[in-house]
Protein backbone atom coordinates (compact mmCIF):
# COMPACT_ATOMS: atom_id res chain seq x y z
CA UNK A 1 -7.83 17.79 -5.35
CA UNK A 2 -6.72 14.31 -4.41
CA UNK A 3 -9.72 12.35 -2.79
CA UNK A 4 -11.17 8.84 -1.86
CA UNK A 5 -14.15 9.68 -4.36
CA UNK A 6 -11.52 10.35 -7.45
CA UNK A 7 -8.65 7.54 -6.99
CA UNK A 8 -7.90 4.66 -8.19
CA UNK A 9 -5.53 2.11 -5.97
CA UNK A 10 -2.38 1.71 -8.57
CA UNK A 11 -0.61 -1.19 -6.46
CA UNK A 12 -1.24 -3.59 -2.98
CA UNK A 13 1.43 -5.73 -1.83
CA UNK A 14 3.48 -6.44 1.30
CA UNK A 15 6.92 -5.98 -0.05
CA UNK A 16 8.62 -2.74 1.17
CA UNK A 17 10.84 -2.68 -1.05
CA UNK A 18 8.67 -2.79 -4.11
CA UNK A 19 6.44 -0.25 -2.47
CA UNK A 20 9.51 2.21 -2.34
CA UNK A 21 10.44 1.29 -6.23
CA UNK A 22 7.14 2.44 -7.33
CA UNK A 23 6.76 5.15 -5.01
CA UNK A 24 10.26 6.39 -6.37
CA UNK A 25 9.12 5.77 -10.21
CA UNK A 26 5.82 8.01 -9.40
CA UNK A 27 7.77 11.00 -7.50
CA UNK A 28 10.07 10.75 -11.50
CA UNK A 29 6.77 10.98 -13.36
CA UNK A 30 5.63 13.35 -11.53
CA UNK A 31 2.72 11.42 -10.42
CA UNK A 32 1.12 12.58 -7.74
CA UNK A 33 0.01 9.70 -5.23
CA UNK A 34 -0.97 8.71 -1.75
CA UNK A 35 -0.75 5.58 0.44
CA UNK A 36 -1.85 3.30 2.89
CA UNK A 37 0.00 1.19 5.34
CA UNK A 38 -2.53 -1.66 7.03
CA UNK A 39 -0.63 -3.52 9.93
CA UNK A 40 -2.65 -7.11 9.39
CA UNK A 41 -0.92 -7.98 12.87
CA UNK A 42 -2.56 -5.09 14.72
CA UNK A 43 -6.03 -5.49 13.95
CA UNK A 44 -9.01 -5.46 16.79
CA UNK A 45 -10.51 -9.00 16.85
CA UNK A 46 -12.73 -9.47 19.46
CA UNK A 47 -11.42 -8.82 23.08
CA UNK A 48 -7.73 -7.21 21.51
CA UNK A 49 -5.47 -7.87 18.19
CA UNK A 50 -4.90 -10.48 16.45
CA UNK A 51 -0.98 -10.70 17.76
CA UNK A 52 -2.52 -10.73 20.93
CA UNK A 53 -5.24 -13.41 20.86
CA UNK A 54 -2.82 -15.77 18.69
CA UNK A 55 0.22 -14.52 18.64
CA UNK A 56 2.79 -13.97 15.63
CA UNK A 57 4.29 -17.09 15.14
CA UNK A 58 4.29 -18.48 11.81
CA UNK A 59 3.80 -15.27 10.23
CA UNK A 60 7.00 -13.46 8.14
CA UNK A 61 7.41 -9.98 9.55
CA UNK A 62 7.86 -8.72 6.21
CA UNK A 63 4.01 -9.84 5.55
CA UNK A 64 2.67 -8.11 8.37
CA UNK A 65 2.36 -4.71 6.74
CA UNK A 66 0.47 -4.15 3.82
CA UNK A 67 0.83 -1.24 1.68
CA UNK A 68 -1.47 0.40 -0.99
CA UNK A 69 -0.48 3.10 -3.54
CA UNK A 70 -3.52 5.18 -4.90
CA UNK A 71 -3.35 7.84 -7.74
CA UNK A 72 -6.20 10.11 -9.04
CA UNK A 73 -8.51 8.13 -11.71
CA UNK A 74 -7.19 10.14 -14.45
CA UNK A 75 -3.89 10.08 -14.10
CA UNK A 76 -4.03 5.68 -13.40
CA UNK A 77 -2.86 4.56 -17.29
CA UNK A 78 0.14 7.47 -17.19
CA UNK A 79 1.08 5.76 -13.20
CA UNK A 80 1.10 2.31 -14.90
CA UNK A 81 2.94 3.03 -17.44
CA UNK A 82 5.83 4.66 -15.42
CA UNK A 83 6.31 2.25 -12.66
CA UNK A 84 6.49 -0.74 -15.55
CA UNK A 85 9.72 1.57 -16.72
């Protein structure tokens, strides 16, 4: 049974198409896996988000998701070793 008490997170990053790479090279293995998706735009700061209170300029669009990939802690060393394939 996958749960937060017995995973490990395999990969963080903000590039989507890296995510999908090793997302693809895990559903191969046969890895079983989960993720997260954090919008660092959208987060409550105060009195609304942080696009809100100071907007998005400056910021790539590409950065403003971040993605984690978490596998169960005993299947970590087989996940790195397929998504370095």
């Amino acid at each position: 049974m996958f749960t937060i008490f017995n995973s490990e997170s395999l990969w963080i990053g903000t590039d989507l198409k890296k995510f999908n790479e090793i997302r693809d090279a895990l559903d191969q293995a046969g890895i079983k896996y989960q993720y997260k998706v954090k919008d660092r735009m959208g987060e409550w700061s105060g009195r609304g988000t942080l696009r809100g209170s100071v907007g998005s300029a400056g910021n790539l669009s590409e950065q403003a998701k971040q993605y984690e990939i978490l596998v169960e802690k005993n299947a970590l060393e087989n996940a790195r070793v397929a998504i370095q394939k």
